[in-house]
PDB file of N, CA and C in Angstrom:
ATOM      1  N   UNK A   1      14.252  10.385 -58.933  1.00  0.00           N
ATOM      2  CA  UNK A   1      13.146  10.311 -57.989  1.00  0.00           C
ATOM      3  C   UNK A   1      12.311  11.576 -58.131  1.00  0.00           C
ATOM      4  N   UNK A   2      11.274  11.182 -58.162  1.00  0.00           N
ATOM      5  CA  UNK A   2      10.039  12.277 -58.803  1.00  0.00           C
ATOM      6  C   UNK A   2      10.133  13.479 -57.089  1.00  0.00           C
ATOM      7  N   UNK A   3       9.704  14.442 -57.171  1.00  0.00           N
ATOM      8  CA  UNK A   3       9.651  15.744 -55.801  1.00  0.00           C
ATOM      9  C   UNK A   3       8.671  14.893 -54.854  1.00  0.00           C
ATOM     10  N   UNK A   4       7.793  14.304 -55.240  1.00  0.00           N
ATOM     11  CA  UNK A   4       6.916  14.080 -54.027  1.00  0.00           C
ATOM     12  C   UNK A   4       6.999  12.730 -53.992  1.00  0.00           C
ATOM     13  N   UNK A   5       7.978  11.528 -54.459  1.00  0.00           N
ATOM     14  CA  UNK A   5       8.314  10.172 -53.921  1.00  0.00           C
ATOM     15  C   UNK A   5       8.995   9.948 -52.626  1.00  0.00           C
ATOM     16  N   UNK A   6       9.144   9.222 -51.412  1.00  0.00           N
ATOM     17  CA  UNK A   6       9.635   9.118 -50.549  1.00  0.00           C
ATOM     18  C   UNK A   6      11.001   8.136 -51.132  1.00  0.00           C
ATOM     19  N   UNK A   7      11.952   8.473 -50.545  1.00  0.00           N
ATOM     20  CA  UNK A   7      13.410   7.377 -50.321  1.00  0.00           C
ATOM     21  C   UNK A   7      12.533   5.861 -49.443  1.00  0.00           C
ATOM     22  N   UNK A   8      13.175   4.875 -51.077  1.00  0.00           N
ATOM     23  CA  UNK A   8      12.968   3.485 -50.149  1.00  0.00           C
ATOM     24  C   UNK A   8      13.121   3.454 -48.245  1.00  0.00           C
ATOM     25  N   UNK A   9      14.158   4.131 -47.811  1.00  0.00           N
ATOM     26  CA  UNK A   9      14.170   3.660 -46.107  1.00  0.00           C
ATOM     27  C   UNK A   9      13.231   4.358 -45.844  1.00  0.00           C
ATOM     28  N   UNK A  10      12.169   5.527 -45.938  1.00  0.00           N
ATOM     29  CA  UNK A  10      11.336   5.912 -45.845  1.00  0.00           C
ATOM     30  C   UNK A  10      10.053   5.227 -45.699  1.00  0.00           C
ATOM     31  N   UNK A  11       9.878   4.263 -46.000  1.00  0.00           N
ATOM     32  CA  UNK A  11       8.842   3.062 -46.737  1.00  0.00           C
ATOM     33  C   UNK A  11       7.708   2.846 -45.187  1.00  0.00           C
ATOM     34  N   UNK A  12       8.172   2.803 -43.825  1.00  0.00           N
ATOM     35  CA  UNK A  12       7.179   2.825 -43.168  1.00  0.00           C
ATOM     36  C   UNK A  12       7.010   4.511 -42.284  1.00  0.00           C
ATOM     37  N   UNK A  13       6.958   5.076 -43.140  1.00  0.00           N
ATOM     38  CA  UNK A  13       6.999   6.572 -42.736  1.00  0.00           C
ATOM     39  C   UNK A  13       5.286   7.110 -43.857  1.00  0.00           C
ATOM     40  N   UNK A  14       4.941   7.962 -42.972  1.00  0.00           N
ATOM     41  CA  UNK A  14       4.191   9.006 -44.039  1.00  0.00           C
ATOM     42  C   UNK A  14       4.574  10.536 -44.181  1.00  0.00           C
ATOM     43  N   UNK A  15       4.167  10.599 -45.062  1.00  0.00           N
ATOM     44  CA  UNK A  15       4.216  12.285 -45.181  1.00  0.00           C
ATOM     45  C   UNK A  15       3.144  12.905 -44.434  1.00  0.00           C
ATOM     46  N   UNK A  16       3.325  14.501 -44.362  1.00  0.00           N
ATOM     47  CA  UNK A  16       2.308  15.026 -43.657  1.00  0.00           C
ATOM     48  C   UNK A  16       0.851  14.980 -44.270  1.00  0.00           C
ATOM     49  N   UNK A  17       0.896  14.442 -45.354  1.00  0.00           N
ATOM     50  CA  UNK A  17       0.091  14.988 -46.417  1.00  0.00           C
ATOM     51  C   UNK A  17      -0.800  13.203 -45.939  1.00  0.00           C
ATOM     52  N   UNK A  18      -0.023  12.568 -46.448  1.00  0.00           N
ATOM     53  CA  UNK A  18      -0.598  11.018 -46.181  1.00  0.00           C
ATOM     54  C   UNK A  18      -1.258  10.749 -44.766  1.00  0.00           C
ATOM     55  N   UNK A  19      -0.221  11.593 -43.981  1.00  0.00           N
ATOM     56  CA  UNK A  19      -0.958  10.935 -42.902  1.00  0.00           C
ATOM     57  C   UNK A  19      -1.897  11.954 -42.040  1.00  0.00           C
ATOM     58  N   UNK A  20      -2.304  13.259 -42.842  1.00  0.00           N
ATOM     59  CA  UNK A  20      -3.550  14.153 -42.700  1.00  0.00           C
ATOM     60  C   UNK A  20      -4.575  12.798 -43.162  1.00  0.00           C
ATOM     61  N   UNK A  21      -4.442  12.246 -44.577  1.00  0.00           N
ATOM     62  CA  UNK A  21      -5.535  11.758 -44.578  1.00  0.00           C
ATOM     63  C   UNK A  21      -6.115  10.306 -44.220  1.00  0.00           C
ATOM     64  N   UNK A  22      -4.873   9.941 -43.186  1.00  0.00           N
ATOM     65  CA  UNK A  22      -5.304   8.745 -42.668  1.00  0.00           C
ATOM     66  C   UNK A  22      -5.834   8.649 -41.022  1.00  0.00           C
ATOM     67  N   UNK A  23      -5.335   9.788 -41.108  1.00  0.00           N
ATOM     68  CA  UNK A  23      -6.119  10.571 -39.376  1.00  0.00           C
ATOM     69  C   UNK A  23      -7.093  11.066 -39.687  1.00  0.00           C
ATOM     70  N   UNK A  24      -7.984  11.727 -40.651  1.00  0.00           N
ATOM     71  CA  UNK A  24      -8.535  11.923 -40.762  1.00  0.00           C
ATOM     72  C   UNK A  24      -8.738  13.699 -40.684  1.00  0.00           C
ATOM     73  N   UNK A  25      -8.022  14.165 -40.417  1.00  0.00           N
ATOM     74  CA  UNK A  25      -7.985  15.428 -40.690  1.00  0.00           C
ATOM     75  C   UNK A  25      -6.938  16.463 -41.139  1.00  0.00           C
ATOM     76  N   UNK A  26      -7.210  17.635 -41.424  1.00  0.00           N
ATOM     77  CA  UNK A  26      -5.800  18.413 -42.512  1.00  0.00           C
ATOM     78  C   UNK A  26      -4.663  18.620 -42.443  1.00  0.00           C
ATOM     79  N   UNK A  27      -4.082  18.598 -43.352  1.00  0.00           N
ATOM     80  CA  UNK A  27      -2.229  19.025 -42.974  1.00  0.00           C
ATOM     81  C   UNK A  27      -1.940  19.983 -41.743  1.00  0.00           C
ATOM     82  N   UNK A  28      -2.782  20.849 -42.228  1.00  0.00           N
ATOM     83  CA  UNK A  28      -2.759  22.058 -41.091  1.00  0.00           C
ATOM     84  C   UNK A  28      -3.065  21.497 -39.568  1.00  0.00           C
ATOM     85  N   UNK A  29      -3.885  20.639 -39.348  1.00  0.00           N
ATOM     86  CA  UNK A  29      -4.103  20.325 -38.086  1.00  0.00           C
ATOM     87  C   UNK A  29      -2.955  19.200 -37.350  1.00  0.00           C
ATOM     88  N   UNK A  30      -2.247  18.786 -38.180  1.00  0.00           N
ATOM     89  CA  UNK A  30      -0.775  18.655 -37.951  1.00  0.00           C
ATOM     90  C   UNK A  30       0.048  19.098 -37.621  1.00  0.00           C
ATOM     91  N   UNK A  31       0.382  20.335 -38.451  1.00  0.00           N
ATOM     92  CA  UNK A  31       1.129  21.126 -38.096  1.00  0.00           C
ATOM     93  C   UNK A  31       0.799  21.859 -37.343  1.00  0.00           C
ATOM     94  N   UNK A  32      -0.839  22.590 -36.722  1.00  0.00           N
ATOM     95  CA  UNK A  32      -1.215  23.151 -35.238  1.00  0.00           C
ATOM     96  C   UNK A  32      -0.603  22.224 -34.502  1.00  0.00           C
ATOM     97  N   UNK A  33      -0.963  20.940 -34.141  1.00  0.00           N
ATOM     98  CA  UNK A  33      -0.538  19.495 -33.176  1.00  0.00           C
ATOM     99  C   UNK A  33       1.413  19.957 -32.948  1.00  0.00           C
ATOM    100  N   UNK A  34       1.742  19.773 -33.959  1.00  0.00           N
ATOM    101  CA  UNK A  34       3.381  20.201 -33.618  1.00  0.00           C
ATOM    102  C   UNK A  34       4.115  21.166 -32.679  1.00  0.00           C
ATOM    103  N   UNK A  35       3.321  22.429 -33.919  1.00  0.00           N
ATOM    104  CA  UNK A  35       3.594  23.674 -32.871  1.00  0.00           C
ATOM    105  C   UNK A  35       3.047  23.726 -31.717  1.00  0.00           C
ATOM    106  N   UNK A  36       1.876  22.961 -31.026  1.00  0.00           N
ATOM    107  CA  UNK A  36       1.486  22.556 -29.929  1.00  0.00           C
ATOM    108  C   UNK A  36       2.285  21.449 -28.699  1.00  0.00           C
ATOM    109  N   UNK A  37       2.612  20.997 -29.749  1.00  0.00           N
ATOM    110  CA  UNK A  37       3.541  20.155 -28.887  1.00  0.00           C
ATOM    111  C   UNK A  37       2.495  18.906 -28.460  1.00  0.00           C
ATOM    112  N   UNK A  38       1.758  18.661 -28.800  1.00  0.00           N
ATOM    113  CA  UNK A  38       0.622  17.876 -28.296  1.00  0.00           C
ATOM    114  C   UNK A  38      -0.045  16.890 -29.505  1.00  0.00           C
ATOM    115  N   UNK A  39       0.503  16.347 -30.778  1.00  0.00           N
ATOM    116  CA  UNK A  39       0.202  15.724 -32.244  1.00  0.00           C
ATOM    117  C   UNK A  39       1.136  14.167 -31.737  1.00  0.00           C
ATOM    118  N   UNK A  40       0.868  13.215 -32.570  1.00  0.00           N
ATOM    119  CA  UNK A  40       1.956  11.683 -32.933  1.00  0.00           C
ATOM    120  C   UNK A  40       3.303  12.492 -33.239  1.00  0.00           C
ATOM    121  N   UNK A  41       4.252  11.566 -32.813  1.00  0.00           N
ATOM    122  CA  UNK A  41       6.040  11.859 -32.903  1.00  0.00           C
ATOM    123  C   UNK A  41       5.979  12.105 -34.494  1.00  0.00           C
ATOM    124  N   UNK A  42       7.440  13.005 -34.805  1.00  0.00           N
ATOM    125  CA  UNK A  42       7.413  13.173 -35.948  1.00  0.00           C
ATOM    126  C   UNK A  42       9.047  13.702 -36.559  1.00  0.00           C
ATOM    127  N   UNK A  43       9.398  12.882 -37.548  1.00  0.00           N
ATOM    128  CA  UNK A  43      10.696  13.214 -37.982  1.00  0.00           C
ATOM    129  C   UNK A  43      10.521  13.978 -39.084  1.00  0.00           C
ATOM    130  N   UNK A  44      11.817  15.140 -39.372  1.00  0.00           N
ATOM    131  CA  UNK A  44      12.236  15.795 -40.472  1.00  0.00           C
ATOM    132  C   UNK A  44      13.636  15.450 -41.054  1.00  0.00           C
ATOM    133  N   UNK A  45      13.433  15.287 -42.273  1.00  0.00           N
ATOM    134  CA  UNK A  45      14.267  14.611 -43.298  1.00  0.00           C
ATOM    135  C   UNK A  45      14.353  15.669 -44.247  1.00  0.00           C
ATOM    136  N   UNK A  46      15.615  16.280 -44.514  1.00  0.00           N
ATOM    137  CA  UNK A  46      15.441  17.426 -45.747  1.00  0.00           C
ATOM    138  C   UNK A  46      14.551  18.510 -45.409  1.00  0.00           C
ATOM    139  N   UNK A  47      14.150  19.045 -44.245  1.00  0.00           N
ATOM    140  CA  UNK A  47      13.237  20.268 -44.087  1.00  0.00           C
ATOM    141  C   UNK A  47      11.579  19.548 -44.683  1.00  0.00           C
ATOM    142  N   UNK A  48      11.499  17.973 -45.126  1.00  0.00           N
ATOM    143  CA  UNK A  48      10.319  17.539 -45.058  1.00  0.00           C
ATOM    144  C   UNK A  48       9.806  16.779 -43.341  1.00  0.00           C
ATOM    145  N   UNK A  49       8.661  16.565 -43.482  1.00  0.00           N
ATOM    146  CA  UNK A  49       7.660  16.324 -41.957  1.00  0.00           C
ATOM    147  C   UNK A  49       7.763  14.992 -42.180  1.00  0.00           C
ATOM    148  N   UNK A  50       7.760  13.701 -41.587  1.00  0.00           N
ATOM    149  CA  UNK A  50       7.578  12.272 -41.731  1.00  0.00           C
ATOM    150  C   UNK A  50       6.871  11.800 -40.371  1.00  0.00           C
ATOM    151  N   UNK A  51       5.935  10.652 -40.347  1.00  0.00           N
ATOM    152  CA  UNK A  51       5.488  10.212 -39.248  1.00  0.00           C
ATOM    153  C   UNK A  51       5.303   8.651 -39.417  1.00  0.00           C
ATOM    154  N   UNK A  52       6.207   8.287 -38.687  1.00  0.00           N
ATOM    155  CA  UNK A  52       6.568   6.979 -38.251  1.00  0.00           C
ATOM    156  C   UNK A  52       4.793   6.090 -37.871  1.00  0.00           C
ATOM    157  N   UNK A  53       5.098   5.326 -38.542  1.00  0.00           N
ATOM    158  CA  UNK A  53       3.216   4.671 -38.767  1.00  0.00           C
ATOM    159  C   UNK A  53       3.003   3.918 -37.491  1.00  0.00           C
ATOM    160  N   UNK A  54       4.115   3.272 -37.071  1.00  0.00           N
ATOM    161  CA  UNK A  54       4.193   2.849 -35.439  1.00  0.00           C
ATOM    162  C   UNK A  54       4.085   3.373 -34.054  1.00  0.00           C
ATOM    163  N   UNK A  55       4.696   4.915 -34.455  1.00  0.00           N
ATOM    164  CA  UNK A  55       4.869   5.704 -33.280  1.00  0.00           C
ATOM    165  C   UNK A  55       3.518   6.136 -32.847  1.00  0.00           C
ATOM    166  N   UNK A  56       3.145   6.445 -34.653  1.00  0.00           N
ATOM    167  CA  UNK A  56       1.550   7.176 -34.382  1.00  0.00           C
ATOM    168  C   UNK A  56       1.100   5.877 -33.669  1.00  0.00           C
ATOM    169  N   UNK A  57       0.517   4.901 -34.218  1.00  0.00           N
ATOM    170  CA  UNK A  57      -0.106   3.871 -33.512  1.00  0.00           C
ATOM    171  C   UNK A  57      -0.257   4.112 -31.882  1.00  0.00           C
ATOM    172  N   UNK A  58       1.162   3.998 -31.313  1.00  0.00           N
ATOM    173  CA  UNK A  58       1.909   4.191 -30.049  1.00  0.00           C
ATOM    174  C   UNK A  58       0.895   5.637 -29.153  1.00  0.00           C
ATOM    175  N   UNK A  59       0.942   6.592 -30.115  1.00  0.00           N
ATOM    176  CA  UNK A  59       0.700   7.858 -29.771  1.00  0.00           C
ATOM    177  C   UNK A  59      -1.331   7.804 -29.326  1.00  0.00           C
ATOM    178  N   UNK A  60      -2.240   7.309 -30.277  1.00  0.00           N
ATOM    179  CA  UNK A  60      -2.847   6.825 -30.931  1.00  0.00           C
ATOM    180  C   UNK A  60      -3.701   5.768 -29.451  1.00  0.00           C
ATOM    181  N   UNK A  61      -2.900   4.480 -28.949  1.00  0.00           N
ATOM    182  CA  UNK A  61      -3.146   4.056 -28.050  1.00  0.00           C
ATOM    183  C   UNK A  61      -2.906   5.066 -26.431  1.00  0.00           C
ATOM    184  N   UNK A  62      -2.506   5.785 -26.089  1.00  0.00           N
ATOM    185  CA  UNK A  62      -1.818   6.681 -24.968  1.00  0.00           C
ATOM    186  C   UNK A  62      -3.421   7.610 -25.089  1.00  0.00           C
ATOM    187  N   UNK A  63      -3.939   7.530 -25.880  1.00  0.00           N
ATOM    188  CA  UNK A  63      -5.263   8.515 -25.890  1.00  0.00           C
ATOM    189  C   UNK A  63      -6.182   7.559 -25.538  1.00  0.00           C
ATOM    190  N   UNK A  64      -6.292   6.743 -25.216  1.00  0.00           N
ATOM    191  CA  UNK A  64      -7.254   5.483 -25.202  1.00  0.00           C
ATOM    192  C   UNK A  64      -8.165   6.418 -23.650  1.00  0.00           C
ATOM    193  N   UNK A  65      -9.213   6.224 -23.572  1.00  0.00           N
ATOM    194  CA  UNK A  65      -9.820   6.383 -22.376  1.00  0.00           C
ATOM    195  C   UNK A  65     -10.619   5.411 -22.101  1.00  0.00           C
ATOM    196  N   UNK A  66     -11.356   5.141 -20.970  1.00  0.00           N
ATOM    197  CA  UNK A  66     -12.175   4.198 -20.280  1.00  0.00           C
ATOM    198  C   UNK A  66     -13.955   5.151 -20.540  1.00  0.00           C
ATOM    199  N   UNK A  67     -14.867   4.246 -20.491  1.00  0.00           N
ATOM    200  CA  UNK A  67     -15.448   5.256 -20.526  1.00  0.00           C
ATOM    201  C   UNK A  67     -16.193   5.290 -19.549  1.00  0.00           C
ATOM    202  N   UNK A  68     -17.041   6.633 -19.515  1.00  0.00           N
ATOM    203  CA  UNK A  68     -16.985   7.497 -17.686  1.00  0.00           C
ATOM    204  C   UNK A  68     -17.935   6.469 -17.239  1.00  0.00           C
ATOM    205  N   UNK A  69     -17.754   6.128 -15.832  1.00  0.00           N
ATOM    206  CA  UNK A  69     -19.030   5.203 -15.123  1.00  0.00           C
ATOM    207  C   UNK A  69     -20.459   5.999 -15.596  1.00  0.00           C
ATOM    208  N   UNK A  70     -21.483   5.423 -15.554  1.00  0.00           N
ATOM    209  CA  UNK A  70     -22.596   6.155 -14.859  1.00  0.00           C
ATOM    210  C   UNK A  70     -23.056   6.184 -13.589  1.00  0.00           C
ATOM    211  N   UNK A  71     -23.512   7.296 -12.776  1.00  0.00           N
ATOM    212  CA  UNK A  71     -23.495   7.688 -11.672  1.00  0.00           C
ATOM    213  C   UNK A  71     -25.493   7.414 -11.382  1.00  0.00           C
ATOM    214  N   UNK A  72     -26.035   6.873 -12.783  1.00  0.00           N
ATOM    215  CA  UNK A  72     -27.280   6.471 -12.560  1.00  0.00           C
ATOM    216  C   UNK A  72     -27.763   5.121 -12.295  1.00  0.00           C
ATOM    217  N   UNK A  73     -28.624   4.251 -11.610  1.00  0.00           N
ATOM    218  CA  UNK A  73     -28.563   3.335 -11.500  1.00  0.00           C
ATOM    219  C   UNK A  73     -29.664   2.800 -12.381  1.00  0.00           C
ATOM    220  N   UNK A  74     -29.187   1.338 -12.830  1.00  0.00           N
ATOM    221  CA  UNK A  74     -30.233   1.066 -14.009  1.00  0.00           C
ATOM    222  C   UNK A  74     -31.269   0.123 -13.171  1.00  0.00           C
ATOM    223  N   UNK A  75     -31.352   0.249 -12.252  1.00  0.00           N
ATOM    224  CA  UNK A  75     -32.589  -0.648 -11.361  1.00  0.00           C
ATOM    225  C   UNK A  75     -33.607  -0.227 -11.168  1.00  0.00           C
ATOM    226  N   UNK A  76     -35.048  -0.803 -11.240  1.00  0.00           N
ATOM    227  CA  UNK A  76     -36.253   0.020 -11.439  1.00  0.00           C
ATOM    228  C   UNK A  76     -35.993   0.372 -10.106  1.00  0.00           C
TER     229      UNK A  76
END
């Protein structure tokens, strides 16, 4: 198994790396999110980072907001 292949049971997991770029932003802002305590759930396997593609989802919906009323009225 090549250094940067995941283990078959791995298969609905990403790396930190994968799933920087499916969030859309950098490894690093991952790993700020962690040490924050405030990022999607996240397992370590071998001293590597993994993120469960469901949990994020999970994590992902919990941010959902409504959006703010307006306090203006649209009536002439």
């Amino acid at each position: 198994m090549a250094s940067d292949s995941k283990p078959v049971f791995l298969a609905d997991y990403n790396t930190e790396e994968e799933h920087a770029t499916e969030l859309g932003v950098c490894a690093k802002t991952l790993r700020n999110w962690r040490r924050d305590k405030k990022g999607p759930p996240f397992t370590v396997v071998a001293e590597r980072v993994y993120y469960y593609r469901p949990s994020t989802e999970k994590w992902l919906r919990g941010l959902e907001r409504a959006p703010a009323q307006s306090t203006k009225s649209n009536a002439p």
